[in-house]
C-alpha atoms as a PDB file:
ATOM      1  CA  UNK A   1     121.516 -32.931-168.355  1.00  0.00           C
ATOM      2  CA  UNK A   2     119.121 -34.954-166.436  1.00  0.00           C
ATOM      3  CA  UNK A   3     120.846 -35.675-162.903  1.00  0.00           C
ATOM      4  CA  UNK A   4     123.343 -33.032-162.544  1.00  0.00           C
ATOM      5  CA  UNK A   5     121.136 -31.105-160.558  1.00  0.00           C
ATOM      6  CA  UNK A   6     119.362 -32.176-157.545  1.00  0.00           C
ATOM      7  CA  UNK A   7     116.213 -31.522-157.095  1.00  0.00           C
ATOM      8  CA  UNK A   8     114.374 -29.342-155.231  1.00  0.00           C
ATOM      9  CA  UNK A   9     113.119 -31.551-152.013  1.00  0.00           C
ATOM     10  CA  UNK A  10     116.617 -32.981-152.281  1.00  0.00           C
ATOM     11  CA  UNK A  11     118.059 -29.485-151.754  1.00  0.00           C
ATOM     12  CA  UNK A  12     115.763 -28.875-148.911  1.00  0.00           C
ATOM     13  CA  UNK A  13     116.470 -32.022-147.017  1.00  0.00           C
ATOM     14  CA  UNK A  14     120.254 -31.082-146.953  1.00  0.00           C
ATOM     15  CA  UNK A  15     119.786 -27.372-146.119  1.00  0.00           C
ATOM     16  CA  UNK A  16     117.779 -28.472-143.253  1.00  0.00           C
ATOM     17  CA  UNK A  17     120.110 -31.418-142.103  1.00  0.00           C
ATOM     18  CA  UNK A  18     122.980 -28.824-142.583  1.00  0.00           C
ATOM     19  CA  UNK A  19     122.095 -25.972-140.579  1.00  0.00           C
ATOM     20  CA  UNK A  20     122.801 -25.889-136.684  1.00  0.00           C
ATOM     21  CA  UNK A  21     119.859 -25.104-134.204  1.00  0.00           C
ATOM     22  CA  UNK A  22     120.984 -22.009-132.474  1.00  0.00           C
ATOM     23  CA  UNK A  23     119.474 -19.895-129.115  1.00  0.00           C
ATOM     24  CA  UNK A  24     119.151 -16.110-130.156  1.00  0.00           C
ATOM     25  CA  UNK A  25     119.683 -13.913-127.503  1.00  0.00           C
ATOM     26  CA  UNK A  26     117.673 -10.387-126.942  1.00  0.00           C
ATOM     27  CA  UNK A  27     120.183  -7.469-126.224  1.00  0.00           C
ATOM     28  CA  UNK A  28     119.370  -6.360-122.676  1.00  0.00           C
ATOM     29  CA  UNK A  29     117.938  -3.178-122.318  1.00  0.00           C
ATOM     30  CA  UNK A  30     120.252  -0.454-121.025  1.00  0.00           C
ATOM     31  CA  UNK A  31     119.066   1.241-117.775  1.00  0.00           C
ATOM     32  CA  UNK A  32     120.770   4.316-116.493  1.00  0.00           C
ATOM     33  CA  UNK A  33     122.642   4.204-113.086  1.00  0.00           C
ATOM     34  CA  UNK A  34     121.073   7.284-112.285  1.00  0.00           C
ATOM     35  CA  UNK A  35     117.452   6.126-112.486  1.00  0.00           C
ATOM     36  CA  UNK A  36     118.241   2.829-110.294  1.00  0.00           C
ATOM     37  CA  UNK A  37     119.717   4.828-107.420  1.00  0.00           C
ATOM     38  CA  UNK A  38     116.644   7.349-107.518  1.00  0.00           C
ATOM     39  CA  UNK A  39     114.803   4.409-107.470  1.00  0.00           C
ATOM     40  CA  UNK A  40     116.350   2.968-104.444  1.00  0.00           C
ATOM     41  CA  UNK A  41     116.605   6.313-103.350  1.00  0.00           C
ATOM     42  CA  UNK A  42     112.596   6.291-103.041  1.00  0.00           C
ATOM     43  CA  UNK A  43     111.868   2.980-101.679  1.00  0.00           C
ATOM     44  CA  UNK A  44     114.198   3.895 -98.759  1.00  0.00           C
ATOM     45  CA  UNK A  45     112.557   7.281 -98.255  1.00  0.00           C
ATOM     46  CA  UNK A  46     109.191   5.339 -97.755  1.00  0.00           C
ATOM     47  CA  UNK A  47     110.728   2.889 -95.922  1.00  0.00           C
ATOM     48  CA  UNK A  48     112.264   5.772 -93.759  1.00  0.00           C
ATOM     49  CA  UNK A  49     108.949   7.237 -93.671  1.00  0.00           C
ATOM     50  CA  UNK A  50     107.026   3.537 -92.348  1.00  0.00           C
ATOM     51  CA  UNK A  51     110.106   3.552 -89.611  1.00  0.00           C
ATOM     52  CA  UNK A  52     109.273   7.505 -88.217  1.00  0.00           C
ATOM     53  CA  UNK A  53     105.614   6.744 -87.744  1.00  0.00           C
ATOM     54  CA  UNK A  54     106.072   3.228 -86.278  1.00  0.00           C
ATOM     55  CA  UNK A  55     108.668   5.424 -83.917  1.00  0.00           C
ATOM     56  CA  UNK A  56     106.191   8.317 -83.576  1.00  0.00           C
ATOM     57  CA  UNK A  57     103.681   5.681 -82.090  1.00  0.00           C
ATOM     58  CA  UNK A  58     106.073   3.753 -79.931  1.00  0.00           C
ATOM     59  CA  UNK A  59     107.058   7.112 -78.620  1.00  0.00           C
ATOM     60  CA  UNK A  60     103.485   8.007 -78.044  1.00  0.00           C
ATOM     61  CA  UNK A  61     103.064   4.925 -76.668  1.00  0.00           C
ATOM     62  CA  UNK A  62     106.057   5.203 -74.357  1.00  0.00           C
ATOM     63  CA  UNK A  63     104.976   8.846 -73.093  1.00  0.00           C
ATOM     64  CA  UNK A  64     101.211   7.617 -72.505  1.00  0.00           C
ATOM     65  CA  UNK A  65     103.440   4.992 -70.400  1.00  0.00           C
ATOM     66  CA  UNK A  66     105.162   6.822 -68.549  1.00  0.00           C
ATOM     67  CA  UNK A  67     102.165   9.454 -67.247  1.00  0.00           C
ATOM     68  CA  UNK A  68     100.225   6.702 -66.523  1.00  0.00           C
ATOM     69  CA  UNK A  69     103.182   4.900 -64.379  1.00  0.00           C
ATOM     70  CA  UNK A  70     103.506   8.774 -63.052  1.00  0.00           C
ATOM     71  CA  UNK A  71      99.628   8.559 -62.210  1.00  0.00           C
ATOM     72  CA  UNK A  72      99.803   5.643 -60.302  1.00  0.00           C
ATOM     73  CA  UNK A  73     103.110   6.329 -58.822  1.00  0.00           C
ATOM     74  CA  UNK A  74     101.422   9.554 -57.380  1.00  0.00           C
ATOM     75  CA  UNK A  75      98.429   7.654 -56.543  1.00  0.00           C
ATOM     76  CA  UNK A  76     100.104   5.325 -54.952  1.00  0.00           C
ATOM     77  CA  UNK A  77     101.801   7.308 -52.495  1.00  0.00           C
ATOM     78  CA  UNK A  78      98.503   8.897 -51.602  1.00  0.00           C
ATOM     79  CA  UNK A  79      96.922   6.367 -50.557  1.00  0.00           C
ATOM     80  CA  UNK A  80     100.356   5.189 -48.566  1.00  0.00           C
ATOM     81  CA  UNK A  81     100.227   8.550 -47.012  1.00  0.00           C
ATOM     82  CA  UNK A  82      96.448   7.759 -46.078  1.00  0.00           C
ATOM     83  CA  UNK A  83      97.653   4.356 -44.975  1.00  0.00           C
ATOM     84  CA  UNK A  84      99.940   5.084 -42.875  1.00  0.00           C
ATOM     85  CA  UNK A  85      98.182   8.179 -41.140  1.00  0.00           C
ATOM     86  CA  UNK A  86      95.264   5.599 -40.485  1.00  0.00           C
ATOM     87  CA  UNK A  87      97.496   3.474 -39.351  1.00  0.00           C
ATOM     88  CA  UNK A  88      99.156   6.305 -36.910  1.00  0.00           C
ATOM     89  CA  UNK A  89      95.915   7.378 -35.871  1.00  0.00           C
ATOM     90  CA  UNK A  90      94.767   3.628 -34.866  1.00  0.00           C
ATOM     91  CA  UNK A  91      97.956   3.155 -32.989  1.00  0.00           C
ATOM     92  CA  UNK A  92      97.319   6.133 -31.708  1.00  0.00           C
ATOM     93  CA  UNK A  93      94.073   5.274 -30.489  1.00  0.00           C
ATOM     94  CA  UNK A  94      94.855   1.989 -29.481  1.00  0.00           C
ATOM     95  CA  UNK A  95      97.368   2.823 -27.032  1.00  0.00           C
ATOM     96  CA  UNK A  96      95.089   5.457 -25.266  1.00  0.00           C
ATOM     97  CA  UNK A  97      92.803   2.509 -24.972  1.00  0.00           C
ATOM     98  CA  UNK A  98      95.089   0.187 -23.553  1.00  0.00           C
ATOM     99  CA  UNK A  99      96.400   2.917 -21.338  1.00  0.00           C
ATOM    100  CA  UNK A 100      92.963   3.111 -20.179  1.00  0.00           C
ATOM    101  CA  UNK A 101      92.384   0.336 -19.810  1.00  0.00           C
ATOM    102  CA  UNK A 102      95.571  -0.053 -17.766  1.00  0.00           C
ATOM    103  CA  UNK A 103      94.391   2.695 -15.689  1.00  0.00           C
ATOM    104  CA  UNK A 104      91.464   1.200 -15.091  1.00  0.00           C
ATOM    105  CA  UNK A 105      91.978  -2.179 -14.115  1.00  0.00           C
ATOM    106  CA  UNK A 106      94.994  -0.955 -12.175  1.00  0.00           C
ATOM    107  CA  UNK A 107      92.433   1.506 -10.377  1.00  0.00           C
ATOM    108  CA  UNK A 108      90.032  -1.347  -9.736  1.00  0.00           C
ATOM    109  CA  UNK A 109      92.754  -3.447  -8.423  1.00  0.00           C
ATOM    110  CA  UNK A 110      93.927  -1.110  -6.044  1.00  0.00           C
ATOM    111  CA  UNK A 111      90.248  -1.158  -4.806  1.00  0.00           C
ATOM    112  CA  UNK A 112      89.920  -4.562  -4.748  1.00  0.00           C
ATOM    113  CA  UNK A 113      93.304  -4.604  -2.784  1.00  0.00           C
ATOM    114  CA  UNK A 114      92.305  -2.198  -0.583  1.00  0.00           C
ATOM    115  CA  UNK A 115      88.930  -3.844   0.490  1.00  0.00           C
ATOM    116  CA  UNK A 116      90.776  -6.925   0.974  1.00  0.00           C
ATOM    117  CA  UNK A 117      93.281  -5.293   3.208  1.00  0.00           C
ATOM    118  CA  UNK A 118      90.060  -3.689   5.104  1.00  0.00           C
ATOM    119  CA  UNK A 119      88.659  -6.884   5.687  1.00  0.00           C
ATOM    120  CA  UNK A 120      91.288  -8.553   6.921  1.00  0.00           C
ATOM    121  CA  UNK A 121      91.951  -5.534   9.439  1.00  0.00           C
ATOM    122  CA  UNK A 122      88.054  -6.058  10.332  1.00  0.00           C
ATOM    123  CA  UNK A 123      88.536  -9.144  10.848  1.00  0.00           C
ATOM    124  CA  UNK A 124      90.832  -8.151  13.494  1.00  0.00           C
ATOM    125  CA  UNK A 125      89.310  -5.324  14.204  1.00  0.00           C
ATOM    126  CA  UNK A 126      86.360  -4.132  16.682  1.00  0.00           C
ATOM    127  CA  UNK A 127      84.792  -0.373  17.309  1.00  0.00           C
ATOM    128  CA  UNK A 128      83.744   1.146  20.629  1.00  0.00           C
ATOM    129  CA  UNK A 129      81.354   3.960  20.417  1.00  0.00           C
ATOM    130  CA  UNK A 130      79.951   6.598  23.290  1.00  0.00           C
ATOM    131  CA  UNK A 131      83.516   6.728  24.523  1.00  0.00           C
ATOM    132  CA  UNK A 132      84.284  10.215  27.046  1.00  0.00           C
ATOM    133  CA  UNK A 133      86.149  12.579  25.427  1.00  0.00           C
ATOM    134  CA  UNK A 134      89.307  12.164  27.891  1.00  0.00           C
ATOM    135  CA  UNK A 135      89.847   8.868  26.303  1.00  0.00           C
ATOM    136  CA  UNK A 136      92.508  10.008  23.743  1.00  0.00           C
ATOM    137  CA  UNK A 137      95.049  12.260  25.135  1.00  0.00           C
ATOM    138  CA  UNK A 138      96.737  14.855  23.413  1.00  0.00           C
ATOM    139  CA  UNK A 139      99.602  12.672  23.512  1.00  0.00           C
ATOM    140  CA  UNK A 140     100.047   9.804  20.989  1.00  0.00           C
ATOM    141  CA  UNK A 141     101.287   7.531  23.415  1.00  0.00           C
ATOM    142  CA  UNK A 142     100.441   4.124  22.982  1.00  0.00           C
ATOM    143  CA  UNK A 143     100.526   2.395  26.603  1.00  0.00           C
ATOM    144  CA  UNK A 144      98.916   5.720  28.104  1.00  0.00           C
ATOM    145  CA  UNK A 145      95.672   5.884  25.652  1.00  0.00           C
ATOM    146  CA  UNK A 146      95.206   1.725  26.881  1.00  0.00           C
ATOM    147  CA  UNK A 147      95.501   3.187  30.120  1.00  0.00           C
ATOM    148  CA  UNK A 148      92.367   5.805  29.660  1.00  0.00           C
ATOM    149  CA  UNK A 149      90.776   3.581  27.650  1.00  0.00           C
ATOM    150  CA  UNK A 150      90.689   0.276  30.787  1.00  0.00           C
ATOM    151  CA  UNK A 151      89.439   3.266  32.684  1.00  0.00           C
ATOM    152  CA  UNK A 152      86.478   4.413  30.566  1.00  0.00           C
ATOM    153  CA  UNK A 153      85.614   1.057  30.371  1.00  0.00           C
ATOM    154  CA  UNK A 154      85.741  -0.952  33.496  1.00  0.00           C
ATOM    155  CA  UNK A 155      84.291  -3.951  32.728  1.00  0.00           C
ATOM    156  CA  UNK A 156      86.886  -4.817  30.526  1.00  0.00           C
ATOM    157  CA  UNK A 157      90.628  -4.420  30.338  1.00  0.00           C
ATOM    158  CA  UNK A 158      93.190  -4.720  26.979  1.00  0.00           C
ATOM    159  CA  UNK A 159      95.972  -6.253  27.062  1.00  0.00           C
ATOM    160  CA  UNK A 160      98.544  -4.615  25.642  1.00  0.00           C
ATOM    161  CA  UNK A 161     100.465  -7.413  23.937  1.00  0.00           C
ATOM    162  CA  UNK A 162      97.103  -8.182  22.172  1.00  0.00           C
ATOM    163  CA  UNK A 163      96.610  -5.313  20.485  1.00  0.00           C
ATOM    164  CA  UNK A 164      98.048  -4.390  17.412  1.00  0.00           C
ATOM    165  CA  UNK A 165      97.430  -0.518  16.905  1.00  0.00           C
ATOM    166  CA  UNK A 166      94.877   1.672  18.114  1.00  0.00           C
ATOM    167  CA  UNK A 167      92.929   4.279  15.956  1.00  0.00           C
ATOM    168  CA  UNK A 168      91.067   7.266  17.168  1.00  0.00           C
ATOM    169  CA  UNK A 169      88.103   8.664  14.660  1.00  0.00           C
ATOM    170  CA  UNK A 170      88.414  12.522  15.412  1.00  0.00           C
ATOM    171  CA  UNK A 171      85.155  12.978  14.091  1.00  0.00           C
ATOM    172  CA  UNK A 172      82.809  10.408  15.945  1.00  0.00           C
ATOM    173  CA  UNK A 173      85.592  10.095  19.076  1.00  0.00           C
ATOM    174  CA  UNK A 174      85.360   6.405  18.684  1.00  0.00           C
ATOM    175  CA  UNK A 175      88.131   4.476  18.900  1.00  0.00           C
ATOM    176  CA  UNK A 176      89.196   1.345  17.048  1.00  0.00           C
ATOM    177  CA  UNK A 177      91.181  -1.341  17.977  1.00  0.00           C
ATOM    178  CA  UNK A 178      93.172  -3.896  15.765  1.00  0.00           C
ATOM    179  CA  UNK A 179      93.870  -7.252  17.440  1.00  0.00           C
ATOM    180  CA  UNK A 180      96.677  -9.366  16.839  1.00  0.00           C
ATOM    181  CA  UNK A 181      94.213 -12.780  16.689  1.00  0.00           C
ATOM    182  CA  UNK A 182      91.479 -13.367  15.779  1.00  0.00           C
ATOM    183  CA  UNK A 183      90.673 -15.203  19.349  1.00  0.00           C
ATOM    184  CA  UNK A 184      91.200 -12.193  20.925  1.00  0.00           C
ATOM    185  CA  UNK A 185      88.243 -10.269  18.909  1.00  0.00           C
ATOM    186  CA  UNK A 186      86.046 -12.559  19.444  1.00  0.00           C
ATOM    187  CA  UNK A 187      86.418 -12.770  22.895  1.00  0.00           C
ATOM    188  CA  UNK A 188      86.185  -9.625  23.043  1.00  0.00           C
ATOM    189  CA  UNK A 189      82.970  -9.131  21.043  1.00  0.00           C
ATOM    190  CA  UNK A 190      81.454 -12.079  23.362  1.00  0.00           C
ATOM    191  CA  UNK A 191      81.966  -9.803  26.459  1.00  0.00           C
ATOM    192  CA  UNK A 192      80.120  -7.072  24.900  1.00  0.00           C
ATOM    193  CA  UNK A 193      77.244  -8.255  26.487  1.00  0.00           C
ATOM    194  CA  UNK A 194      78.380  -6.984  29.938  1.00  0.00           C
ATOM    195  CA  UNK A 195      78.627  -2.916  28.843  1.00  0.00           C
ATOM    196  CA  UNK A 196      74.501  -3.588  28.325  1.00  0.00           C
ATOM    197  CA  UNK A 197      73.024  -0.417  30.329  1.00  0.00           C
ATOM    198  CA  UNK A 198      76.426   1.467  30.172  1.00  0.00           C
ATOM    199  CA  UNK A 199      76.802   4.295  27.341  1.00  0.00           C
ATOM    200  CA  UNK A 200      79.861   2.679  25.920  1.00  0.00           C
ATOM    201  CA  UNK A 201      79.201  -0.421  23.321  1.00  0.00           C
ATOM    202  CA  UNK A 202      81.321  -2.918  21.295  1.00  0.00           C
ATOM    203  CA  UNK A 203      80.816  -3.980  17.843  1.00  0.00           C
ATOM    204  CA  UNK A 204      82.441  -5.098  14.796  1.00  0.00           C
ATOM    205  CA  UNK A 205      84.230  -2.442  13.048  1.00  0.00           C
ATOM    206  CA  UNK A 206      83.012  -1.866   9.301  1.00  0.00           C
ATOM    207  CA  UNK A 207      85.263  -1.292   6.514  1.00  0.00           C
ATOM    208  CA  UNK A 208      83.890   2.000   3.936  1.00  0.00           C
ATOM    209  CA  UNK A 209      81.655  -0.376   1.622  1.00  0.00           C
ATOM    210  CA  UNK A 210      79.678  -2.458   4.270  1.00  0.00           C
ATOM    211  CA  UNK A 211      79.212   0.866   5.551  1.00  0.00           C
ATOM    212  CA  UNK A 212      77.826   3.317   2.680  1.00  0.00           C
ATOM    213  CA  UNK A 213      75.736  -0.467   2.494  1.00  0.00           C
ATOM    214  CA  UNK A 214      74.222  -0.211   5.760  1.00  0.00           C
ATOM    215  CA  UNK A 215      73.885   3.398   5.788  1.00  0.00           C
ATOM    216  CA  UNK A 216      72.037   2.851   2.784  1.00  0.00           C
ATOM    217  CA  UNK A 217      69.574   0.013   3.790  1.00  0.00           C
ATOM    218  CA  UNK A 218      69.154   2.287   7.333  1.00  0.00           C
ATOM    219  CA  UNK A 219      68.145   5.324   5.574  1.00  0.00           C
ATOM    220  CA  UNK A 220      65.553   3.307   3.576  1.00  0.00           C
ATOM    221  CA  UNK A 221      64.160   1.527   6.069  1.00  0.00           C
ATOM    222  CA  UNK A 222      63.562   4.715   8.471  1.00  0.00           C
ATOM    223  CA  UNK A 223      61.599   5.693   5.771  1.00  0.00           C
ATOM    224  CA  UNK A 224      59.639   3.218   5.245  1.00  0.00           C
ATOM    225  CA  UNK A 225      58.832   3.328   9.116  1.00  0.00           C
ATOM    226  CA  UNK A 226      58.114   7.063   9.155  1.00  0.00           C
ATOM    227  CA  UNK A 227      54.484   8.268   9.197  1.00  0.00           C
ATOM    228  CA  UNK A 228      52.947  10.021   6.275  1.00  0.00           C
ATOM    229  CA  UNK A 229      51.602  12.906   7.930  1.00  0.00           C
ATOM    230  CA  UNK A 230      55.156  13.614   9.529  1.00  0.00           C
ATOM    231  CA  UNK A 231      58.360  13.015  10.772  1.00  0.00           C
ATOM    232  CA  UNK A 232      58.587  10.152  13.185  1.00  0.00           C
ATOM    233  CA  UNK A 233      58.270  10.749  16.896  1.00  0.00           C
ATOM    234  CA  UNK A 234      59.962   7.771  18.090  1.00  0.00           C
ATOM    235  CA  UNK A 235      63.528   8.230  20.239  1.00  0.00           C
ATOM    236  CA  UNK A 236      66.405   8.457  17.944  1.00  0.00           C
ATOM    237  CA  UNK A 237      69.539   6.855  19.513  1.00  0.00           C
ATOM    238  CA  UNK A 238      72.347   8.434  19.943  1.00  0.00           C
ATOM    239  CA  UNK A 239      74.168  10.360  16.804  1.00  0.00           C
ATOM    240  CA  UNK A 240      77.396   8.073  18.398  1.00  0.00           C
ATOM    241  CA  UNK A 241      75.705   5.177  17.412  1.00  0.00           C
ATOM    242  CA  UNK A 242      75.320   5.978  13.614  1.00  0.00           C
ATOM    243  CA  UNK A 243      78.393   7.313  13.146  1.00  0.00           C
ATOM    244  CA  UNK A 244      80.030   3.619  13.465  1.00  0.00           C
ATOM    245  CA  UNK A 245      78.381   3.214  10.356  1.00  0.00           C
ATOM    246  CA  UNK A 246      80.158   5.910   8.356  1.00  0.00           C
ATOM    247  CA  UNK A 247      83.540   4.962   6.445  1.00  0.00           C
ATOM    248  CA  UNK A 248      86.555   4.802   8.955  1.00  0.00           C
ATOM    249  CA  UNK A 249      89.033   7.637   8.082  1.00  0.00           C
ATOM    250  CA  UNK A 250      92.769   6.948   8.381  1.00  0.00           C
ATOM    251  CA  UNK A 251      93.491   9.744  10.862  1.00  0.00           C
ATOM    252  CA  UNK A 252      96.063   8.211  13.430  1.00  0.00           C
ATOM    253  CA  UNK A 253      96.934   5.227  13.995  1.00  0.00           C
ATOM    254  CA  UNK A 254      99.137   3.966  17.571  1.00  0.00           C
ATOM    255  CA  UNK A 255     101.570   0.524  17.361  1.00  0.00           C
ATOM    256  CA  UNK A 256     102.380  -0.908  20.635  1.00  0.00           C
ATOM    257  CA  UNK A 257     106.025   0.070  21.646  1.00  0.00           C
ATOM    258  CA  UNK A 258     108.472  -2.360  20.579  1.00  0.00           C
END
């Protein structure tokens, strides 16, 4: 019976129309539990391992810190200790310099002081050499040594009430006397004159530097004058005279009764 089958490509067309595309799925493979937590089980075991060394160096690192912050902490306070002995040491020797120095400007101002307080008592002042030994009594008694002293010298009389204090060189027995003005001295000094030919002289008294000065420029020039082939033979004046020259000692001084 021609048609009651179909034919071959007919039969193919409709199986192909007729059948559904479909996805095919793969069965999953089966893993055991077991062998996943081993696995984990490793890979944090190396990770565990990564995070002790990175410790072990930080710790190294840490420990090489902390010497060498122990190093320089020690270091550090030797050289404050050095510091701060230098430091003593300087202040140390600073201050004995400036106490020194103290010293010696106070010294030199004390000289100074005194020099200026010995020449304004020379400017006051006026010596008498070659005076007799009975001049000064063994009695400090100011109106009785003016007394012996108008009578060694009798060309001249003191006024009492012009005179400020008498002083008596136990050494050279000269005497020194310390006017009240300066009008006085010089009036004094201008009568000198008039003791020319007497033993007894006047002259301006001459405070411990002028006279280590003169005494100085004296000895040099005597000699320069003195022969070469000896001593000189020319008269010598009196010791008395020299002696004026020699630095005044403070033995005794007399103030007028009030």
């Amino acid at each position: 019976m021609k048609g009651a089958f179909p034919s071959y490509d007919a039969m193919r067309g409709l199986s192909l129309s007729s059948i559904k595309r479909t996805r095919l799925f793969m069965p999953t493979p089966w893993v055991d539990p077991m062998d996943n937590l081993h696995s984990q089980n490793r890979e944090l075991k190396d990770e565990n391992t990564k995070l002790k060394a990175h410790l072990a160096v930080l710790e190294t690192r840490l420990s090489s810190l902390e010497s060498q912050k122990q190093a320089d902490n020690e270091h550090l306070l030797v050289k404050a200790k050095e510091v701060e002995h230098t430091l003593i040491a300087s202040m140390f020797n600073l201050a004995t310099e400036v106490q020194e120095a103290i010293i010696a400007v106070s010294s030199k101002v004390d000289e100074c002081m005194q020099e200026l307080r010995e020449r304004r008592e020379q400017a006051l002042s006026v010596q008498i050499s070659s005076l007799p030994s009975t001049w000064w009594g063994e009695i400090d008694d100011y109106a009785s040594t003016l007394v012996k002293l108008n009578q060694a010298i009798h060309l001249t009389k003191f006024n009492p009430n012009t005179i400020e204090k008498v002083h008596h060189d136990k050494s050279t027995n000269q005497g020194i006397l310390v006017f009240k003005t300066k009008e006085v001295r010089i009036a004094l000094l201008q009568q000198a004159r008039l003791l020319k030919g007497t033993k007894v002289w006047i002259s301006e008294a001459l405070t411990p530097p002028n006279s280590k000065l003169r005494n100085k420029n004296s000895k040099r020039f005597k000699k320069h004058k003195q022969p070469a082939n000896g001593p000189s033979t020319e008269a010598t004046r009196p010791s008395s005279r020299n002696s004026r020259l020699q630095k005044l000692p403070s033995h005794l001084f007399l103030l007028p009764s009030p």
